[in-house]
N, C-alpha and C. Protein backbone atom coordinates (compact mmCIF):
# COMPACT_ATOMS: atom_id res chain seq x y z
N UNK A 1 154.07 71.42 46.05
CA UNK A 1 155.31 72.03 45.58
C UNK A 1 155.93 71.18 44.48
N UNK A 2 156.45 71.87 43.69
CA UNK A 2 157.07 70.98 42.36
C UNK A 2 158.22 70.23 42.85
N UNK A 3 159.06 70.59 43.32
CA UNK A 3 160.17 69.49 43.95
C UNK A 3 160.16 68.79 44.64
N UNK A 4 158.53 68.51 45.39
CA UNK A 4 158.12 67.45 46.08
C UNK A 4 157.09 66.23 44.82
N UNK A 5 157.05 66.49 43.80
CA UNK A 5 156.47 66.00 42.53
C UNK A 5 157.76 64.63 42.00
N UNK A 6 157.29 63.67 41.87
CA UNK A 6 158.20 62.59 41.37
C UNK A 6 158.68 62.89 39.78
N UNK A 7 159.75 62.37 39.10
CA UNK A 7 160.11 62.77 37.88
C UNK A 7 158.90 62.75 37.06
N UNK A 8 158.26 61.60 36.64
CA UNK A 8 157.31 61.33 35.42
C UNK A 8 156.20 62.29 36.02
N UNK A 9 155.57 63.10 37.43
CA UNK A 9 154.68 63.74 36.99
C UNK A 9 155.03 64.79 36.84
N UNK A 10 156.35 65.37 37.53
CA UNK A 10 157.03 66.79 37.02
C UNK A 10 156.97 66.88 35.62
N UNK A 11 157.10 65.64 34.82
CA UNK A 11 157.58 65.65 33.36
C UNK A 11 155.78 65.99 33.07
N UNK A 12 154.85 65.43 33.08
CA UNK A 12 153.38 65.52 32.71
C UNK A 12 153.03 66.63 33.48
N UNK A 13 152.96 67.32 34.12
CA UNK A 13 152.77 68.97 34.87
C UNK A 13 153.78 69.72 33.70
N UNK A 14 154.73 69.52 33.44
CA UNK A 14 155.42 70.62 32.29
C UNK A 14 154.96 70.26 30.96
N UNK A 15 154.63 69.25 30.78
CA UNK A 15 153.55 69.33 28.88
C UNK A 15 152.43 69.70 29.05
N UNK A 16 151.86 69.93 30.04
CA UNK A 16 150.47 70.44 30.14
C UNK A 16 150.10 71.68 29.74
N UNK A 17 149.57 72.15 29.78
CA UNK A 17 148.38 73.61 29.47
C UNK A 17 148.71 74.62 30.59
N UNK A 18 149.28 74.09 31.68
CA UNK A 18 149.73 74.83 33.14
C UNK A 18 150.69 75.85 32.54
N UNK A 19 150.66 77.06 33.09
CA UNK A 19 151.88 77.89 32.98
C UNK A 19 152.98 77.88 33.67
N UNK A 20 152.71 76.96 34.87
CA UNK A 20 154.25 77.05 35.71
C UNK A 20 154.37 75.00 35.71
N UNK A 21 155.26 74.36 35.73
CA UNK A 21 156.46 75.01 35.25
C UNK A 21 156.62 75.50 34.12
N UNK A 22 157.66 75.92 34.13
CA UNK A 22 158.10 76.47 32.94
C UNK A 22 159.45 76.92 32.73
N UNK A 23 159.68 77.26 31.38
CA UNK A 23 161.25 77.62 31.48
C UNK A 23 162.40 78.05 32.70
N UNK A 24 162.06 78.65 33.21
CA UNK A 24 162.73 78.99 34.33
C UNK A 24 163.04 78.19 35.68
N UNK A 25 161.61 77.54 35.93
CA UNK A 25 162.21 76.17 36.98
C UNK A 25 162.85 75.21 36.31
N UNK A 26 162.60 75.03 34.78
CA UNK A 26 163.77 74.02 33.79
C UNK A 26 164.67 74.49 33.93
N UNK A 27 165.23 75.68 34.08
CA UNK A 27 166.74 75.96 34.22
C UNK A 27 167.29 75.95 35.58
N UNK A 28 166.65 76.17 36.63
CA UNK A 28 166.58 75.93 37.89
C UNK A 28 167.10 74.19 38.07
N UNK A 29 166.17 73.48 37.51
CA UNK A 29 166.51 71.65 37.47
C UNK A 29 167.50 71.67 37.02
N UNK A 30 167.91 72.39 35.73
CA UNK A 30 169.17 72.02 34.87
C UNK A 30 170.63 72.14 35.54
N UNK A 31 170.60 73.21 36.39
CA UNK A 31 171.56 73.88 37.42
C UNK A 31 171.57 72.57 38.61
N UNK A 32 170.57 72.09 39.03
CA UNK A 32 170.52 71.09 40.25
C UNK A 32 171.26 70.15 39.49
N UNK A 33 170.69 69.59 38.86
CA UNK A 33 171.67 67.85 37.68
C UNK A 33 172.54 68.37 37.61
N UNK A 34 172.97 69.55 37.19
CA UNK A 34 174.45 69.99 37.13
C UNK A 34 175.40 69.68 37.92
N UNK A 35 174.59 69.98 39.43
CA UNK A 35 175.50 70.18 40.51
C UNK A 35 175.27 68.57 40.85
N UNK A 36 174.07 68.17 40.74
CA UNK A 36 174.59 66.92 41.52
C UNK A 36 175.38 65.76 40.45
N UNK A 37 175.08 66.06 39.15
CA UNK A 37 176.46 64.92 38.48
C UNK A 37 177.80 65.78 38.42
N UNK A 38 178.25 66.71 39.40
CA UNK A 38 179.16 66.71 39.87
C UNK A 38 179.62 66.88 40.95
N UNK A 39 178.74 66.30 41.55
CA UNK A 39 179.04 65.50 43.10
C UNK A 39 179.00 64.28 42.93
N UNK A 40 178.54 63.67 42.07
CA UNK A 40 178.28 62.44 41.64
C UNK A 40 180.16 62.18 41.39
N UNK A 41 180.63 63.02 40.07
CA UNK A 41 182.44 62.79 39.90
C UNK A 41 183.17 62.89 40.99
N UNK A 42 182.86 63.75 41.66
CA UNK A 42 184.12 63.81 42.78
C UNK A 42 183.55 62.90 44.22
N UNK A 43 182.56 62.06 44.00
CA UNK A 43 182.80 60.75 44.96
C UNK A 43 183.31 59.61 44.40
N UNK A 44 183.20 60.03 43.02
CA UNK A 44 183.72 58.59 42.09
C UNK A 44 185.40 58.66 42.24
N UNK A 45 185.59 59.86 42.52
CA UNK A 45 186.91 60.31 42.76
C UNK A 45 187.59 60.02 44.10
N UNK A 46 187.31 60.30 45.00
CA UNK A 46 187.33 60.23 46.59
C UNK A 46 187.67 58.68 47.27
N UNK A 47 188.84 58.48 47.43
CA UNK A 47 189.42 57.33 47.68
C UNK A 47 190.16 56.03 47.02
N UNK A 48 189.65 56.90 45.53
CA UNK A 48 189.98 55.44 44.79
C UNK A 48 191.83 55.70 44.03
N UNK A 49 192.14 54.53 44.32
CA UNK A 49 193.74 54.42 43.62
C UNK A 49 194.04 55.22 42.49
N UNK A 50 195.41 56.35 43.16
CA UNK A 50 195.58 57.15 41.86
C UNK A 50 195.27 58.24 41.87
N UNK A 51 194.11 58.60 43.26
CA UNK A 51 192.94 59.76 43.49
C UNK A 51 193.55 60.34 44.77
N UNK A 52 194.66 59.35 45.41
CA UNK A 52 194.49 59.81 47.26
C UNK A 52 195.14 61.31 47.35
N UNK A 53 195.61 61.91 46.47
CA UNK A 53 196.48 63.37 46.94
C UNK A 53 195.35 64.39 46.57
N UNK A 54 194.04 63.70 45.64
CA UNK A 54 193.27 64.63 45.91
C UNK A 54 191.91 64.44 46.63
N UNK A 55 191.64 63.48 47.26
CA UNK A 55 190.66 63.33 48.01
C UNK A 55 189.94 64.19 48.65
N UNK A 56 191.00 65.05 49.88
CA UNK A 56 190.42 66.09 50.78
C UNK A 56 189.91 66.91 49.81
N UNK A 57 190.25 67.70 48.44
CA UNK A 57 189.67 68.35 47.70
C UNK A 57 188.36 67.76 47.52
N UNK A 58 188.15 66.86 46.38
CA UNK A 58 187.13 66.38 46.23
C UNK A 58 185.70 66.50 46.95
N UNK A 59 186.38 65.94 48.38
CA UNK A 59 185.27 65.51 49.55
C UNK A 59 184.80 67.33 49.55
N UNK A 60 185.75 68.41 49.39
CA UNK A 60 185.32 69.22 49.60
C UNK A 60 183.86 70.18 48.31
N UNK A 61 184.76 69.44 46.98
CA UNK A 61 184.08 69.60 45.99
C UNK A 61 182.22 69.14 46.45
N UNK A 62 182.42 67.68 46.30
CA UNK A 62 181.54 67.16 46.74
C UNK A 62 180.33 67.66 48.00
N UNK A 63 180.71 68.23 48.94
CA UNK A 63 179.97 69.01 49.83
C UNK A 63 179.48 69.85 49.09
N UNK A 64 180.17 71.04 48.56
CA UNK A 64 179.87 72.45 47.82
C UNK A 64 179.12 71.93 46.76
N UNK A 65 178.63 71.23 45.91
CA UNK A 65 177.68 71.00 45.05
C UNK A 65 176.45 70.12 45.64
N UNK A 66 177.18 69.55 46.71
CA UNK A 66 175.09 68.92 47.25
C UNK A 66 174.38 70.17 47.49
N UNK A 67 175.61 71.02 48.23
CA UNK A 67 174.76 72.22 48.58
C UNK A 67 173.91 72.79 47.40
N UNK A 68 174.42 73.12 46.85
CA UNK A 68 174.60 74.17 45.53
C UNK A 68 172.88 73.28 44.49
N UNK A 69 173.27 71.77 44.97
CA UNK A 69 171.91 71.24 44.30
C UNK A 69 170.53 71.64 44.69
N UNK A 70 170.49 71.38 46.35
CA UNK A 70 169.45 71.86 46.73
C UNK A 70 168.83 73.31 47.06
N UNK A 71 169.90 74.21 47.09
CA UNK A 71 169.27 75.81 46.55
C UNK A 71 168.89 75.43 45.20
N UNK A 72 169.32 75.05 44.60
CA UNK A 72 168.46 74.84 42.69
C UNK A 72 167.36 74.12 42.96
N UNK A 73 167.22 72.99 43.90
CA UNK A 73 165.88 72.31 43.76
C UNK A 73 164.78 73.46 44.55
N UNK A 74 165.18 73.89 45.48
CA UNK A 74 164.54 75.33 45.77
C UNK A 74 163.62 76.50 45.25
N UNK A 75 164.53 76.74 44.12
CA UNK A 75 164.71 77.78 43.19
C UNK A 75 163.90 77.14 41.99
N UNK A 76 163.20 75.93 41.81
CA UNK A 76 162.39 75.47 41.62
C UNK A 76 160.85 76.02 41.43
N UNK A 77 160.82 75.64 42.41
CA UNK A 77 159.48 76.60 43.04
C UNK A 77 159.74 77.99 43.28
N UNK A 78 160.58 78.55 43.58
CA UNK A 78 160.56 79.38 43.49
C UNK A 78 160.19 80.61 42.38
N UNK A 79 160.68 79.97 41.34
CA UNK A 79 161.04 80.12 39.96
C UNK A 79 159.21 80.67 39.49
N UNK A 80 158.97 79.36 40.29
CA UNK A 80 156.95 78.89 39.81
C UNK A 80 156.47 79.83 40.52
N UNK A 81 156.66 80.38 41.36
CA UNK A 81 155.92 80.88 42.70
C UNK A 81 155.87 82.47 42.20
N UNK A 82 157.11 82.76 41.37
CA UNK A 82 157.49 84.13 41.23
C UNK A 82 156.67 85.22 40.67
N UNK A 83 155.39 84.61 39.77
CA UNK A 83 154.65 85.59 38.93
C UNK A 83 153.38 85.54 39.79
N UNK A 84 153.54 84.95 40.89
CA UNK A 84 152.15 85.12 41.53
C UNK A 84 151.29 86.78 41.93
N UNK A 85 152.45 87.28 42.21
CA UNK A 85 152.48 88.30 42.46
C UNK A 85 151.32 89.62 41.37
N UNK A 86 152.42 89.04 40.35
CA UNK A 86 151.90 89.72 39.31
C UNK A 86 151.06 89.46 38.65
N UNK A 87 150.37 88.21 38.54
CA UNK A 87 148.81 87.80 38.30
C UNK A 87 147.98 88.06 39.33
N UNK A 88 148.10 88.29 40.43
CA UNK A 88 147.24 88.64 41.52
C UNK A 88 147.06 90.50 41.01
N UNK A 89 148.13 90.97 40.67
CA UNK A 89 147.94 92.64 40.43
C UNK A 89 147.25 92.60 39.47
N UNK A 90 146.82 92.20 38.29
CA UNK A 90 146.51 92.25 37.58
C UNK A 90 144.67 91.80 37.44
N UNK A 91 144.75 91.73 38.74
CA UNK A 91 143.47 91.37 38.93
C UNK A 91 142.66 92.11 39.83
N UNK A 92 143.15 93.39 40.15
CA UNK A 92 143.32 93.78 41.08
C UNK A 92 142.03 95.45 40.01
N UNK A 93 141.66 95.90 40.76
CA UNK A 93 140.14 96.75 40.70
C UNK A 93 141.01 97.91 39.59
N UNK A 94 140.67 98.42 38.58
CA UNK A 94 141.48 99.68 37.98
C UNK A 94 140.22 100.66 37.63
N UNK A 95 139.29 100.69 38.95
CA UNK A 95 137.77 102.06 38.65
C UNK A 95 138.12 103.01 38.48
N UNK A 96 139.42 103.28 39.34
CA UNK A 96 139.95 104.75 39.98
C UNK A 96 141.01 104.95 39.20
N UNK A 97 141.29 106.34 39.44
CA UNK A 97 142.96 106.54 39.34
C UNK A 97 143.32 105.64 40.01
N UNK A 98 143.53 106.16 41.53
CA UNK A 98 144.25 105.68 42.35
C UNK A 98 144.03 103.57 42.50
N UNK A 99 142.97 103.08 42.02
CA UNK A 99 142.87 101.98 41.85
C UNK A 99 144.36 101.76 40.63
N UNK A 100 144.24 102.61 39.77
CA UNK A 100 144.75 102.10 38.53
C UNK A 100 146.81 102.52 39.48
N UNK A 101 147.12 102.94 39.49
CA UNK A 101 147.88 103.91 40.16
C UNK A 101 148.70 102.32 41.08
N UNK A 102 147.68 102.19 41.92
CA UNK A 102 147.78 101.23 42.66
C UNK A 102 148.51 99.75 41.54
N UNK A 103 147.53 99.37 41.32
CA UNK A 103 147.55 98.28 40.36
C UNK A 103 148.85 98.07 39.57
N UNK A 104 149.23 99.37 38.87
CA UNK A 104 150.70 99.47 38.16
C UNK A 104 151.56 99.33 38.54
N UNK A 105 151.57 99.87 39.73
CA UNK A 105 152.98 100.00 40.76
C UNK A 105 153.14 98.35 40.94
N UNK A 106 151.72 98.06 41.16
CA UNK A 106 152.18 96.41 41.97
C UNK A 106 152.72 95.46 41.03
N UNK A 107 152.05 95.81 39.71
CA UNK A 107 152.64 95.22 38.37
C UNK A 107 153.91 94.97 38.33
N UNK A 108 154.39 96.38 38.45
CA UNK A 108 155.81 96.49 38.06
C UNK A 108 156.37 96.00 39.15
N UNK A 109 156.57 96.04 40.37
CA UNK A 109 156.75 95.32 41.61
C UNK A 109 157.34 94.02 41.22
N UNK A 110 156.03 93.28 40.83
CA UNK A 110 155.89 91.71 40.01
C UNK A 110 157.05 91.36 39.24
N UNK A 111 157.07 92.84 38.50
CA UNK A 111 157.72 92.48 37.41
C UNK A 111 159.65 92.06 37.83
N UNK A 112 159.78 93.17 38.62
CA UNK A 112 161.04 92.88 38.93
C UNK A 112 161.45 91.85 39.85
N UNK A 113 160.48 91.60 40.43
CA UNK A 113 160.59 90.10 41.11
C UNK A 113 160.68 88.70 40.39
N UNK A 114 159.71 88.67 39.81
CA UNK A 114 159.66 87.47 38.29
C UNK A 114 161.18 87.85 37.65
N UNK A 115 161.85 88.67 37.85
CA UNK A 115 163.15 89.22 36.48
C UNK A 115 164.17 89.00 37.90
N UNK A 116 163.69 89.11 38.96
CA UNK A 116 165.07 88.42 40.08
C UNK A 116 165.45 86.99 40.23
N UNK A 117 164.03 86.44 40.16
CA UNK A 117 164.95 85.02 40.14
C UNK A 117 165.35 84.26 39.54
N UNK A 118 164.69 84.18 38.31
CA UNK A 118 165.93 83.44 37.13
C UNK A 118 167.29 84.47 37.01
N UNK A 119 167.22 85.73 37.43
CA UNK A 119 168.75 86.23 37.08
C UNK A 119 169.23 85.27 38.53
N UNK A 120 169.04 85.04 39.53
CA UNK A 120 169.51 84.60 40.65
C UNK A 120 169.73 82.92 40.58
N UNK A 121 169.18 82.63 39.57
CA UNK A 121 169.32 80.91 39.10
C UNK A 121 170.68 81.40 38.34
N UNK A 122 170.98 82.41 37.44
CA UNK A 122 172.27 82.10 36.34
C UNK A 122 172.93 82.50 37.22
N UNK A 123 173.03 83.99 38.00
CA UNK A 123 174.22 84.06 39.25
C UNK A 123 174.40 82.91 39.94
N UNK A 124 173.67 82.31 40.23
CA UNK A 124 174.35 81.11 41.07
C UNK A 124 175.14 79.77 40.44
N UNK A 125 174.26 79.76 39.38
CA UNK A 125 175.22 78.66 38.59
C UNK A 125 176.71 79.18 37.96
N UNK A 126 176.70 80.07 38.07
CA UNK A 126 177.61 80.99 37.72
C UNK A 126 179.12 80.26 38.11
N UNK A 127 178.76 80.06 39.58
CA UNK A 127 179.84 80.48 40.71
C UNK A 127 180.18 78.41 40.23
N UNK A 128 179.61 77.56 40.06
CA UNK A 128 179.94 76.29 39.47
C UNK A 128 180.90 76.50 39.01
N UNK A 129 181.69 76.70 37.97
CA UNK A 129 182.22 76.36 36.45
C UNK A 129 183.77 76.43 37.40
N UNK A 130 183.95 76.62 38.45
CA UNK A 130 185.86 76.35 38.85
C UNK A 130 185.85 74.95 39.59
N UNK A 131 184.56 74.79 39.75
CA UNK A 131 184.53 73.39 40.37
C UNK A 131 184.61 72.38 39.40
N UNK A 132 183.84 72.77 38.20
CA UNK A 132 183.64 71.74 36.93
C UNK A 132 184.92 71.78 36.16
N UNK A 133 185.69 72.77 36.12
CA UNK A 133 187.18 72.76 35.62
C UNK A 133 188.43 71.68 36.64
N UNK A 134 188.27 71.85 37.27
CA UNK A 134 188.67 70.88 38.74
C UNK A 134 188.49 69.46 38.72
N UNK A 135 186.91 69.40 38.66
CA UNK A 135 186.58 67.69 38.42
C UNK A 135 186.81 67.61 37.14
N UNK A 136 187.48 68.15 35.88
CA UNK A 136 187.73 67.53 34.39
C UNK A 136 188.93 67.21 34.59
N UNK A 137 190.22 68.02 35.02
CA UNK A 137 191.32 67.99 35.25
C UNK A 137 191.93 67.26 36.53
N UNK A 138 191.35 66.96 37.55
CA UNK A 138 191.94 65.65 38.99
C UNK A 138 190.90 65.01 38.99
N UNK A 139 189.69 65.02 38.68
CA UNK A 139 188.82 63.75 38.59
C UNK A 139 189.12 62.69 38.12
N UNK A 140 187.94 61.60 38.69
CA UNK A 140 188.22 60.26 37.99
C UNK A 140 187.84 60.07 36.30
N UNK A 141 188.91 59.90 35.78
CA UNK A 141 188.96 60.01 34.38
C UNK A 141 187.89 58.90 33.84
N UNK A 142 187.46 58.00 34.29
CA UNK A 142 186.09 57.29 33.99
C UNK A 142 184.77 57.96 34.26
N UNK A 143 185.08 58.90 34.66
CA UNK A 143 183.86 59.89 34.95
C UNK A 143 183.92 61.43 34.44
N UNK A 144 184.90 61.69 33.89
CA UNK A 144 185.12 62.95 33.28
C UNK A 144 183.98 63.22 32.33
N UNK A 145 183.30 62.54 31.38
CA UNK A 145 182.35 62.76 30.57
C UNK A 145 181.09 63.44 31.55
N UNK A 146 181.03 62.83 32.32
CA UNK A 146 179.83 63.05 33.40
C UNK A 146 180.32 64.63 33.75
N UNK A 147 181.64 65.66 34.30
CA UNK A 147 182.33 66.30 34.38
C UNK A 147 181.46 67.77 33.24
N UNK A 148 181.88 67.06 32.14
CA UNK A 148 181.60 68.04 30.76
C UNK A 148 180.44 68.03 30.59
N UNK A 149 179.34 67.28 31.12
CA UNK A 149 177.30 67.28 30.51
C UNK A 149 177.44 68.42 31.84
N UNK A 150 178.01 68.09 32.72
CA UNK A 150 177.39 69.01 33.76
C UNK A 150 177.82 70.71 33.62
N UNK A 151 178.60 70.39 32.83
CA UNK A 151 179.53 71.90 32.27
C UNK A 151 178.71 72.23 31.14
N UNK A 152 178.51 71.53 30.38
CA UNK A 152 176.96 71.95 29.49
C UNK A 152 175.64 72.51 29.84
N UNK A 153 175.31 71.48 31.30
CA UNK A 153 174.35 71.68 31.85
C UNK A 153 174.01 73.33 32.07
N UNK A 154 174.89 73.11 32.92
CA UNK A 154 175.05 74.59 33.58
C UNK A 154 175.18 75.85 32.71
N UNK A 155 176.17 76.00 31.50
CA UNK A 155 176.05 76.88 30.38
C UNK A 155 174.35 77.20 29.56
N UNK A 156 173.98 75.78 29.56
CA UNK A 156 172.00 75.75 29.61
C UNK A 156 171.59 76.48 29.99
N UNK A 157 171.75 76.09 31.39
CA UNK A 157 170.95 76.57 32.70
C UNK A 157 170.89 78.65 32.49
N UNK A 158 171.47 78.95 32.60
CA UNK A 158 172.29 80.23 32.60
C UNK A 158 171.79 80.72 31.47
N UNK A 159 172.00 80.35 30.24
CA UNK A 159 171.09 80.83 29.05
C UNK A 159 169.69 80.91 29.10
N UNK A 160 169.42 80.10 29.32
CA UNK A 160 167.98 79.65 29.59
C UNK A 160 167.16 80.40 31.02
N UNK A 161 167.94 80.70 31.62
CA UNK A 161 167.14 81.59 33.05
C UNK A 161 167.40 83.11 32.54
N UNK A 162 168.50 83.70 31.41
CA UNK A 162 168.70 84.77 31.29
C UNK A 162 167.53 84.96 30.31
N UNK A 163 167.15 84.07 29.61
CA UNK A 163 165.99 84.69 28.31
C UNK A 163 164.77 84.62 29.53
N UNK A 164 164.28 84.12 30.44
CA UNK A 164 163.05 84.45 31.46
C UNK A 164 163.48 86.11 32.33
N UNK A 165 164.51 86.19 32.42
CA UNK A 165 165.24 87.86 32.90
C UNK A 165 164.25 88.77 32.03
N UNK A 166 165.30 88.42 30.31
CA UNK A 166 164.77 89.09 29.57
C UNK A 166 163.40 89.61 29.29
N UNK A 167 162.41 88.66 28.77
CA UNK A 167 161.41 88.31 29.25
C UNK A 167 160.51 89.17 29.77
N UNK A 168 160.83 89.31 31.30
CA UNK A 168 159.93 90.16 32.16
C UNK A 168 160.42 91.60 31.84
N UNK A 169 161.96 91.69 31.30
CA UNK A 169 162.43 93.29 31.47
C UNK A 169 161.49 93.65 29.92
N UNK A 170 161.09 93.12 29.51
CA UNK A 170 160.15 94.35 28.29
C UNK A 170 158.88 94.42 28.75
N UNK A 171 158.65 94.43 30.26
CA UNK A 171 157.38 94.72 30.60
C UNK A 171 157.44 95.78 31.80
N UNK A 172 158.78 96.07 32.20
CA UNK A 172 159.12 96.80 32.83
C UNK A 172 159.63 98.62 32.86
N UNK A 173 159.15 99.29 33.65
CA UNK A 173 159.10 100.91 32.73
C UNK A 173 160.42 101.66 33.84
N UNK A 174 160.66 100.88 34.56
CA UNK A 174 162.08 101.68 35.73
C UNK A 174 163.70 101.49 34.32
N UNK A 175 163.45 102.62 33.97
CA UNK A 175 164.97 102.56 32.94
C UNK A 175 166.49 102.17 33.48
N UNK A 176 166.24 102.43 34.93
CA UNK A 176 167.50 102.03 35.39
C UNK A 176 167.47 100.75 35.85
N UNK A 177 166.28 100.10 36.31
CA UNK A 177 166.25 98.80 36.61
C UNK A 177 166.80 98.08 35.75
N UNK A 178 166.07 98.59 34.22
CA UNK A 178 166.35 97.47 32.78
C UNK A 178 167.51 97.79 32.27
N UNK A 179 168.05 98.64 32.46
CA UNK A 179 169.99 98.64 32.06
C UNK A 179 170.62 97.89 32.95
N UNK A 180 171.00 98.14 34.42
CA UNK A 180 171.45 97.62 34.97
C UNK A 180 171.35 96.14 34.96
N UNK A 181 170.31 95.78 34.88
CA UNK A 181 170.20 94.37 34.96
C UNK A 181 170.17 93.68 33.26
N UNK A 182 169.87 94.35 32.48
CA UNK A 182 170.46 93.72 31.12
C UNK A 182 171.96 94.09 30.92
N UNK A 183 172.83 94.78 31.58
CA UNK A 183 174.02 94.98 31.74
C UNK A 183 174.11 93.59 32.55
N UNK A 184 174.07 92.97 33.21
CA UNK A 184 174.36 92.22 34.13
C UNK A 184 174.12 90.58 33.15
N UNK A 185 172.58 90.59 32.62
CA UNK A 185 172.60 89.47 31.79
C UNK A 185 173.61 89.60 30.73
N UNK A 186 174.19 90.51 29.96
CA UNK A 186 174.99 90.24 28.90
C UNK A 186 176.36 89.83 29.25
N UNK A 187 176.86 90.42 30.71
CA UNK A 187 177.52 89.72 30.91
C UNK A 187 177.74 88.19 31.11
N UNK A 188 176.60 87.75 32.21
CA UNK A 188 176.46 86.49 32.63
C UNK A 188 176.74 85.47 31.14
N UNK A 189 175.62 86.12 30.07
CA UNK A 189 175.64 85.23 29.06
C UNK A 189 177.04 84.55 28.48
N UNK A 190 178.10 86.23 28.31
CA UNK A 190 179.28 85.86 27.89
C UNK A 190 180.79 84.60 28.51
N UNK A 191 180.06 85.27 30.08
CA UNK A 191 180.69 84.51 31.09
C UNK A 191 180.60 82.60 30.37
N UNK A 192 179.18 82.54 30.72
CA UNK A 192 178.69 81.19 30.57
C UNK A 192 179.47 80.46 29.12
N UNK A 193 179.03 81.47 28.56
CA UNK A 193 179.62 80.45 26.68
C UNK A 193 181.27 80.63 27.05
N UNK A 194 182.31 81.73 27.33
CA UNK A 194 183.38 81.76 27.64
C UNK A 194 184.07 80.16 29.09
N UNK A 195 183.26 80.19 29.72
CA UNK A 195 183.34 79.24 30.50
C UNK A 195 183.16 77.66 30.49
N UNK A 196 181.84 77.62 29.60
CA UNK A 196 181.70 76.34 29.04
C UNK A 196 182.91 75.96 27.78
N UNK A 197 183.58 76.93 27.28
CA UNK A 197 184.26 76.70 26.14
C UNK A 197 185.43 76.33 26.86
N UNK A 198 186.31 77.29 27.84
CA UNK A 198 187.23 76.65 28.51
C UNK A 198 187.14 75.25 29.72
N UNK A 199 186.10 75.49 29.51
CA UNK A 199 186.40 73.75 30.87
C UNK A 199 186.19 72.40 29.77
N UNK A 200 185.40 72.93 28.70
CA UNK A 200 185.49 71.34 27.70
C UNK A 200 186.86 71.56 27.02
N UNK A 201 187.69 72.73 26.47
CA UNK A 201 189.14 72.52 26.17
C UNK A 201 189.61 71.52 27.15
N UNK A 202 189.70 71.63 28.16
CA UNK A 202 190.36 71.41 29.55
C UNK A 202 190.37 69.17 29.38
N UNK A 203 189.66 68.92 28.30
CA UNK A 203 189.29 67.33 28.88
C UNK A 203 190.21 66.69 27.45
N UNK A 204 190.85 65.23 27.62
CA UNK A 204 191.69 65.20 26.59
C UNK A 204 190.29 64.40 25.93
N UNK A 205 189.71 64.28 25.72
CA UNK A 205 188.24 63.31 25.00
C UNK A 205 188.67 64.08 23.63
């Protein structure tokens, strides 16, 4: 499994010739660093002089993004795991109609599965950005920078899992599948740049 892989060979498995990883578990990672350098601020936060009226927050911050890290380290593999599907259909007998018949359906199957979980990497990072507004504004102001990469991060993340969405939806023939859910990425996208723009206003740097 890739999230059982140490940094430097995760890093040499993604320059390789391999097709997974790939973009989409990078945005998956990007979403995890996100969350955990901001769990990282709000322990830097959590007890120290100046900090005590917001502590109980924090500690709470702090919980909600370990979490939030390890569904992303998850979503990892997951990310990798997702086109299996659809390389297995594709390999799959097309003598017959009904061979061929068969085969398509499972394609497309694939397809919307591979196009669920990077949309399910940007929905989730999504739900970040009131926490990252939070740690810029009562965080420890020696750590606020750390605050804003992760508010970057995450605006990444989200871009970057919506173009793997994209991606699979021009291989896809359900018309309502590919509206609805490119209705859904154009939002996310706007969300993300609208969001990253207000939480870095938010820092006096």
């Amino acid at each position: 499994m890739l999230k059982d892989l140490g940094l430097q060979a995760f890093i040499n498995q993604l320059e390789s010739s391999e097709p997974v990883p790939g973009g989409g578990s990078v945005a998956a990672l990007s979403s995890s660093l996100a969350s955990a350098l901001a769990a990282m601020v709000a322990n830097l936060t959590i007890g120290k002089k100046n900090y005590e009226a917001v502590s109980d927050e924090m500690s709470e911050v702090a919980v909600r993004m370990s979490a939030h890290k390890q569904v992303f380290i998850d979503l990892i593999d997951k990310d990798a795991n997702s086109f299996d599907s659809v390389m297995k259909a594709f390999k799959l007998p097309k003598e017959t109609e009904d061979d061929k018949k068969k085969r398509n359906d499972l394609i497309q199957e694939g397809m919307k599965y591979a196009a669920s979980v990077p949309l399910e990497v940007a929905e989730k990072t999504a739900l970040l950005f009131e926490d990252f507004a939070y740690l810029v504004e009562k965080g420890n102001k020696n750590a606020q920078t750390d605050a804003l990469v992760a508010t970057m991060m995450a605006r990444t993340a989200i871009l970057s899992a919506l173009y793997n969405v994209k991606i699979n939806l021009g291989s896809i023939k359900d018309e309502t599948f590919v509206k609805q859910t490119s209705d859904r990425v154009k939002s996310l996208e706007q969300f993300a740049i609208e969001k990253e723009a207000y939480v870095l206003g938010l820092s006096d740097l």
